[in-house]
N, C-alpha and C. Protein backbone atom coordinates (compact mmCIF):
# COMPACT_ATOMS: atom_id res chain seq x y z
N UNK A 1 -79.42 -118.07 10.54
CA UNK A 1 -78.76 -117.42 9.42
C UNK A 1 -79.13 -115.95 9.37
N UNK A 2 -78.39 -115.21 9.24
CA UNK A 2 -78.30 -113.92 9.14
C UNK A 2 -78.81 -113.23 7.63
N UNK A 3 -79.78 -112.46 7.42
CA UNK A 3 -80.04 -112.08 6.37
C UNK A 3 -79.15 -110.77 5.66
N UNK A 4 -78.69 -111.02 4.21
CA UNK A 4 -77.71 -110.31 3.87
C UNK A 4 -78.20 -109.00 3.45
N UNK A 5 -77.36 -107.84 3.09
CA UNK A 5 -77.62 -106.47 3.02
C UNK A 5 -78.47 -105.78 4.09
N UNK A 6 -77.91 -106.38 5.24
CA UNK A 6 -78.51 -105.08 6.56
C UNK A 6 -77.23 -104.06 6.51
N UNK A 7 -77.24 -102.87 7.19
CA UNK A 7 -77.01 -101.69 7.17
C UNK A 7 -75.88 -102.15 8.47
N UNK A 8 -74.81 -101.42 8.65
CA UNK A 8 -73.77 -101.69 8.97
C UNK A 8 -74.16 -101.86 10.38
N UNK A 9 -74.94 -100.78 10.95
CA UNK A 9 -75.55 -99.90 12.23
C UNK A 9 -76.46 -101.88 12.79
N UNK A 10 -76.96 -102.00 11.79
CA UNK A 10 -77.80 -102.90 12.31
C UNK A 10 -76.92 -104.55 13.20
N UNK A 11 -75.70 -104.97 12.63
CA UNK A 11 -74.72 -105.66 12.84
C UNK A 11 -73.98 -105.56 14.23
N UNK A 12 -73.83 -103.82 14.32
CA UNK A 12 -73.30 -103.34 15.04
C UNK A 12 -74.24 -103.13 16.74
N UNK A 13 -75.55 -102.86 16.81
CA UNK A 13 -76.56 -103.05 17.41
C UNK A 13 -76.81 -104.16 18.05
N UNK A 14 -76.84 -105.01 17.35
CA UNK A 14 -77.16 -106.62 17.68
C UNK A 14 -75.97 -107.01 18.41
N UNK A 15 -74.75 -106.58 18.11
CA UNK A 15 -73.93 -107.51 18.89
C UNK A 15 -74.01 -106.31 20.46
N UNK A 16 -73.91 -104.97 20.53
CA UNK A 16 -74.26 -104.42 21.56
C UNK A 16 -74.93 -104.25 22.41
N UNK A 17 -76.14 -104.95 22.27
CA UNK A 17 -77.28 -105.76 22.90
C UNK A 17 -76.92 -107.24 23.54
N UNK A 18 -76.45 -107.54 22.56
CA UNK A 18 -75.62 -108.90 23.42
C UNK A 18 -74.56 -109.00 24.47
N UNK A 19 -73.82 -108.30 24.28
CA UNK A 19 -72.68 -107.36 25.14
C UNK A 19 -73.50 -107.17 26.58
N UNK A 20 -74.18 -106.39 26.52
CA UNK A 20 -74.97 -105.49 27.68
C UNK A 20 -75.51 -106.46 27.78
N UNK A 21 -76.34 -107.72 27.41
CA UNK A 21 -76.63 -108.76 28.41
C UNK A 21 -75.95 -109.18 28.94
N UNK A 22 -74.89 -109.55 28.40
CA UNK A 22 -74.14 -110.60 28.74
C UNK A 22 -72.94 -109.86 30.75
N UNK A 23 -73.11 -108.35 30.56
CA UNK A 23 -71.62 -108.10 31.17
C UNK A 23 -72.93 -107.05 32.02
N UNK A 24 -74.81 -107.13 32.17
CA UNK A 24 -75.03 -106.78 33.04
C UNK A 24 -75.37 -105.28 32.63
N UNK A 25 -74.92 -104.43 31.81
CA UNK A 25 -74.57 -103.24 31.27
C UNK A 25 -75.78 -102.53 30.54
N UNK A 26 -75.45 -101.34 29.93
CA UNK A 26 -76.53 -100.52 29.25
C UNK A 26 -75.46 -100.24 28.41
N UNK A 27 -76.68 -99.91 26.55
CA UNK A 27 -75.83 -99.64 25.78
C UNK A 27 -76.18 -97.77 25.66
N UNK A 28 -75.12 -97.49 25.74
CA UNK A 28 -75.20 -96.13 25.31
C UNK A 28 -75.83 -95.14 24.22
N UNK A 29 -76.38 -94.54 24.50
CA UNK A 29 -77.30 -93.77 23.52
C UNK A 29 -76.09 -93.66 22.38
N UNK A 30 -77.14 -93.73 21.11
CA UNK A 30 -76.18 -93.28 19.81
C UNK A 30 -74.41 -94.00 19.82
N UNK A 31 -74.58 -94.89 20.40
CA UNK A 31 -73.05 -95.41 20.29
C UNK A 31 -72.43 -94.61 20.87
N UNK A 32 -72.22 -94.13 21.78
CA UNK A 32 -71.31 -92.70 22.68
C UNK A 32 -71.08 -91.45 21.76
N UNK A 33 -72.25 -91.46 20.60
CA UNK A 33 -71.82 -90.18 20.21
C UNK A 33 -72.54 -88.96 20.57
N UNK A 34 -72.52 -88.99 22.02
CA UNK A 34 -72.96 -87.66 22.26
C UNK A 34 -72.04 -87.07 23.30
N UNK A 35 -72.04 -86.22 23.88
CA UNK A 35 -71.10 -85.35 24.60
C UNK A 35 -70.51 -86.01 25.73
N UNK A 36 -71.67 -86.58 26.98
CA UNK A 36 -71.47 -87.10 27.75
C UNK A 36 -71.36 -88.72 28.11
N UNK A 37 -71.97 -89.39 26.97
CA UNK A 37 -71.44 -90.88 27.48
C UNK A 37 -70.78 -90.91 26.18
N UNK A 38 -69.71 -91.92 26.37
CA UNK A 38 -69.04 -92.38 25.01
C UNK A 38 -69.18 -93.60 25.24
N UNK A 39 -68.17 -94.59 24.61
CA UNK A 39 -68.44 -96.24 24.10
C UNK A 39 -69.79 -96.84 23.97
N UNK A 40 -69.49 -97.90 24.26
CA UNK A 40 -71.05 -98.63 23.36
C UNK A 40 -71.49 -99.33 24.25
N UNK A 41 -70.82 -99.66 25.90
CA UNK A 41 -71.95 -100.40 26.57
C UNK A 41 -71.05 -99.74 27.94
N UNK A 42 -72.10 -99.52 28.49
CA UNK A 42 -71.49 -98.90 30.13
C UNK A 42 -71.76 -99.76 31.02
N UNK A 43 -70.84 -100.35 32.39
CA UNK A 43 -71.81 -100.91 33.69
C UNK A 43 -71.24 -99.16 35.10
N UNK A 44 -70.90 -100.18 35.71
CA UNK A 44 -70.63 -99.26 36.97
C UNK A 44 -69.30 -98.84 36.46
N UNK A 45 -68.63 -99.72 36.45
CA UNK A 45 -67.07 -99.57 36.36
C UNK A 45 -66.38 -99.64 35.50
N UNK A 46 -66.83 -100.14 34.16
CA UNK A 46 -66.80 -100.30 33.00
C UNK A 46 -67.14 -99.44 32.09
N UNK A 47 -66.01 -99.21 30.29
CA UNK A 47 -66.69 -98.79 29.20
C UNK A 47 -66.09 -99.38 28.36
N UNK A 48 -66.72 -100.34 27.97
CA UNK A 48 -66.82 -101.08 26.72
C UNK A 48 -67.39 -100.65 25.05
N UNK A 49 -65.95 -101.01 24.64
CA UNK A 49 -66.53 -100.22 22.87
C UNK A 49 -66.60 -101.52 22.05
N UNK A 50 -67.38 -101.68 21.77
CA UNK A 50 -67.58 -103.00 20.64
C UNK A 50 -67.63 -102.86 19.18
N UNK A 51 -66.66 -103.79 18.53
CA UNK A 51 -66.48 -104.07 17.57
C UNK A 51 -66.98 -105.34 16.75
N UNK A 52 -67.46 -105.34 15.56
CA UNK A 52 -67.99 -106.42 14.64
C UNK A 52 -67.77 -106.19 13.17
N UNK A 53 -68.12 -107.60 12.70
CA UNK A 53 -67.62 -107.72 11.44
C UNK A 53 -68.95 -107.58 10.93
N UNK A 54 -69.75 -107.20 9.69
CA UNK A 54 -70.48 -107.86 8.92
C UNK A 54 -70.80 -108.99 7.82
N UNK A 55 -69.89 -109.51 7.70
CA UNK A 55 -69.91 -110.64 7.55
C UNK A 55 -68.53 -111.86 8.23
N UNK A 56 -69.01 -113.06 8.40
CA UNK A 56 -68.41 -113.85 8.80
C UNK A 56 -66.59 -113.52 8.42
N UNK A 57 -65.81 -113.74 9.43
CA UNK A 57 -64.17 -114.07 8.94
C UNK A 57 -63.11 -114.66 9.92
N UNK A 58 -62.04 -114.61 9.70
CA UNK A 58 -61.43 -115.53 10.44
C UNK A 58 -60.44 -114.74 11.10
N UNK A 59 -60.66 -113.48 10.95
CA UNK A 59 -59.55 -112.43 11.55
C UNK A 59 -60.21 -111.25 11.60
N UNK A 60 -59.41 -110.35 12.60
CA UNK A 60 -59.73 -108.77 12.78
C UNK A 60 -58.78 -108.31 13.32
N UNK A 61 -58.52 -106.97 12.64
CA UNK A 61 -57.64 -106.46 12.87
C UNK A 61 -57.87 -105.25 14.35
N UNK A 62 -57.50 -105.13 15.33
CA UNK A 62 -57.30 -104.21 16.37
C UNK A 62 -56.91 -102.95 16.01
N UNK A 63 -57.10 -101.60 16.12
CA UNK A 63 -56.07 -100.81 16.26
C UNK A 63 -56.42 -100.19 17.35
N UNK A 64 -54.69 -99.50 17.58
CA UNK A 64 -54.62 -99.11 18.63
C UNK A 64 -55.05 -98.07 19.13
N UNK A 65 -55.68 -97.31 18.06
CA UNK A 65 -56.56 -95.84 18.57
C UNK A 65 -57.74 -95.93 19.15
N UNK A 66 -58.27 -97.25 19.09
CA UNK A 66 -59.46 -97.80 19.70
C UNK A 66 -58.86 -97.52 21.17
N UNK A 67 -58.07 -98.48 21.58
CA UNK A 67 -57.98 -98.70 22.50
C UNK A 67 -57.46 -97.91 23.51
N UNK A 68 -56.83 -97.08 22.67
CA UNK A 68 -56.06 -95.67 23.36
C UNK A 68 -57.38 -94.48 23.94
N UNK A 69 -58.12 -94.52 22.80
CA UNK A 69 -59.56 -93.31 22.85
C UNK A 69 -60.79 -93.82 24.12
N UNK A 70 -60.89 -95.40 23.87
CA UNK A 70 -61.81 -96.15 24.82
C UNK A 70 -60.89 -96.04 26.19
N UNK A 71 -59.70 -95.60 26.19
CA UNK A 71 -59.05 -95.80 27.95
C UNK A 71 -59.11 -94.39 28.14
N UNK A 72 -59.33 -93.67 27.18
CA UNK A 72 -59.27 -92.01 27.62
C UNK A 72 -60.58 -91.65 28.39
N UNK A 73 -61.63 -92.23 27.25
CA UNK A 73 -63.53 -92.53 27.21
C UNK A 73 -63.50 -92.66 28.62
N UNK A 74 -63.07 -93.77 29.51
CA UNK A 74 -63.35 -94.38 30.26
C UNK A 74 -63.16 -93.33 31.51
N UNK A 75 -61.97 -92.88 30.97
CA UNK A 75 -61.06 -91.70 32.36
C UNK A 75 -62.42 -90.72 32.69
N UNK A 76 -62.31 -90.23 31.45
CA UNK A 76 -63.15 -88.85 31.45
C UNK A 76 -64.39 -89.48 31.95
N UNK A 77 -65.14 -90.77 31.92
CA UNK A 77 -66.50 -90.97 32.65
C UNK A 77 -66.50 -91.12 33.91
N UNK A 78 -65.22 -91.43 34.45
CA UNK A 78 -65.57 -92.12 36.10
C UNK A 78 -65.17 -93.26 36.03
N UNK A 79 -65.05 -93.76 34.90
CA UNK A 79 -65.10 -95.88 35.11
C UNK A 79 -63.74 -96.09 35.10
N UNK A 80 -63.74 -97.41 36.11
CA UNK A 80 -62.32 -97.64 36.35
C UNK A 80 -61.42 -98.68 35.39
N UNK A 81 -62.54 -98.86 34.22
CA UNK A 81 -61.76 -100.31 33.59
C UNK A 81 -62.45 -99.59 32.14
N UNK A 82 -61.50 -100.02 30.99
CA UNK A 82 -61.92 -100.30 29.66
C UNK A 82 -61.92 -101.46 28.99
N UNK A 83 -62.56 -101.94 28.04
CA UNK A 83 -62.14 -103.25 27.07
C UNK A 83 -62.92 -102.61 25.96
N UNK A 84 -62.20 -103.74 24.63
CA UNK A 84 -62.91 -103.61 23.10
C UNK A 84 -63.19 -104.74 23.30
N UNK A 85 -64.50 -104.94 22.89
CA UNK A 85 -65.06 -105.99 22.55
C UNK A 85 -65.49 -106.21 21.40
N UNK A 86 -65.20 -107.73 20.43
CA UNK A 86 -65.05 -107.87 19.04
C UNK A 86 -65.51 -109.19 18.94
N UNK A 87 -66.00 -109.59 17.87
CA UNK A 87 -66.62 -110.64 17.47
C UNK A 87 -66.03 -110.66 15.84
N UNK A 88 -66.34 -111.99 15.30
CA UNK A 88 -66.13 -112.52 14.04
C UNK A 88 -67.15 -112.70 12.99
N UNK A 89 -68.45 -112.07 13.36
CA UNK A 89 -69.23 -111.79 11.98
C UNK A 89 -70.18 -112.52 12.74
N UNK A 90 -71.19 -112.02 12.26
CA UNK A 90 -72.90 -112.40 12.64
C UNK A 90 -72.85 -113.66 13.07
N UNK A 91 -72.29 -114.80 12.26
CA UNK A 91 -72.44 -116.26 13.02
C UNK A 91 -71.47 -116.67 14.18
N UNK A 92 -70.77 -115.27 15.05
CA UNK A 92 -69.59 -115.70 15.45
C UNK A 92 -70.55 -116.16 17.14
N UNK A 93 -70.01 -117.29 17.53
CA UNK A 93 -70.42 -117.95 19.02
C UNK A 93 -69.50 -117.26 20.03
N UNK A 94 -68.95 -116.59 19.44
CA UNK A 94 -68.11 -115.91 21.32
C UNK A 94 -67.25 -114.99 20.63
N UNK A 95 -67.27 -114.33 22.00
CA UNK A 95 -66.77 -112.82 21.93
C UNK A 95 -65.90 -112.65 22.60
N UNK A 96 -64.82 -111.86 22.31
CA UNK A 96 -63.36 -111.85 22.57
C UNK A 96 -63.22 -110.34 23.45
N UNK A 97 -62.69 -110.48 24.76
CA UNK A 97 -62.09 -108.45 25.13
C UNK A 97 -61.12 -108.79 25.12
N UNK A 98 -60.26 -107.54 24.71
CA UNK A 98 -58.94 -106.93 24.64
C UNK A 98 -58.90 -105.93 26.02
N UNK A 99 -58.24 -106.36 27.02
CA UNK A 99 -58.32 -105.90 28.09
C UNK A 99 -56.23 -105.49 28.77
N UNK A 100 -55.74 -104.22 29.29
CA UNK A 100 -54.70 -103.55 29.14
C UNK A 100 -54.08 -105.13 29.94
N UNK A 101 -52.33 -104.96 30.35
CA UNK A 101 -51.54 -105.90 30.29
C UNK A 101 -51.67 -105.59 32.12
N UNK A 102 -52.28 -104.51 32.64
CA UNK A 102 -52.29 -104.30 34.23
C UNK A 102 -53.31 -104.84 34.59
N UNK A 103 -54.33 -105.04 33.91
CA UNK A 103 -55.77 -106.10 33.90
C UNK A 103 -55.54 -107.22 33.98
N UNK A 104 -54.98 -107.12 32.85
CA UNK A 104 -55.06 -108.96 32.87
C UNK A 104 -53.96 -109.73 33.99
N UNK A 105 -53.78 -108.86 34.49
CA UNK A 105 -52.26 -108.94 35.40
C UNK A 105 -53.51 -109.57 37.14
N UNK A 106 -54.37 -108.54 36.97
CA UNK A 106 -55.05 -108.61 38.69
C UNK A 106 -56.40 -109.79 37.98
N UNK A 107 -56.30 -109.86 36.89
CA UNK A 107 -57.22 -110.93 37.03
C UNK A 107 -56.71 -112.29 36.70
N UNK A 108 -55.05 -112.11 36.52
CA UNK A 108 -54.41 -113.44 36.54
C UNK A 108 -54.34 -113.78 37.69
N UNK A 109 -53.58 -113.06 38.47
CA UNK A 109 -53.23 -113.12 39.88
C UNK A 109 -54.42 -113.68 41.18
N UNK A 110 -56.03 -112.82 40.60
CA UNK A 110 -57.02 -113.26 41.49
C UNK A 110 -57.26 -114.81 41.29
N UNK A 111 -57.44 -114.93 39.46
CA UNK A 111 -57.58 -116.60 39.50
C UNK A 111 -56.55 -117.84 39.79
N UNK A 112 -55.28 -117.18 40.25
CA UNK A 112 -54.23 -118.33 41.05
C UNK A 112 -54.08 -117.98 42.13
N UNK A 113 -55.19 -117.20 42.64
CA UNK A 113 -55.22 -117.46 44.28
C UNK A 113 -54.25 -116.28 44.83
N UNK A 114 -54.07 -115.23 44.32
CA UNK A 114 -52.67 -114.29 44.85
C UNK A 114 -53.50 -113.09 45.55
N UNK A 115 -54.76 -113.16 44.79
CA UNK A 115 -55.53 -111.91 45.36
C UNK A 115 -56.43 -112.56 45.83
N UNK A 116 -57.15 -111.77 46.86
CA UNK A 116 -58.01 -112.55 47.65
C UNK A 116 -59.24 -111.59 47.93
């Protein structure tokens, strides 16, 4: 159980730590707010911006400036891929990327055998 009235930062932390285990990664100083790294978890090829709820829910809303700014983020670093990564509130068991429609295209294609 999650203890109530932590600080938004703290919600936001925890799941970015989890992230960067999970995908291998480092989380970026200050949440990418400094000049040279942006988003919230870097690998080689990757920049991942993560999103969370603070408390538990059954929906989240996307927008698209996320996703537009995190594919720009990504250009300007070198990395060849972006995703948002989002969760459903402190008790949420799995984590969802929003990954572009040309992505999900070569990683449909690799898992029915088209790419090799």
């Amino acid at each position: 159980m999650i203890s109530k009235n932590k600080p938004t930062r703290w919600y936001s932390n925890r799941q970015e730590k989890k992230v960067a285990k999970a995908v291998s990664g480092k989380r970026t100083a200050n949440s990418g707010a400094t000049a040279f790294q942006k988003g919230d978890v870097i690998t080689q090829d990757w920049l991942i911006e993560c999103k969370t709820k603070t408390k538990d829910c059954s929906s989240f809303t996307i927008k698209e400036d996320w996703l537009l700014k995190n594919e720009e983020e990504a250009f300007a670093m070198g990395k060849n891929n972006s995703a948002l990564c989002f969760d459903f509130g402190p008790s949420a068991n799995k984590r969802y990327y929003v990954i572009s429609e040309q992505l999900f295209e070569i990683l449909r294609k690799y898992m029915e055998g088209e790419l090799l």
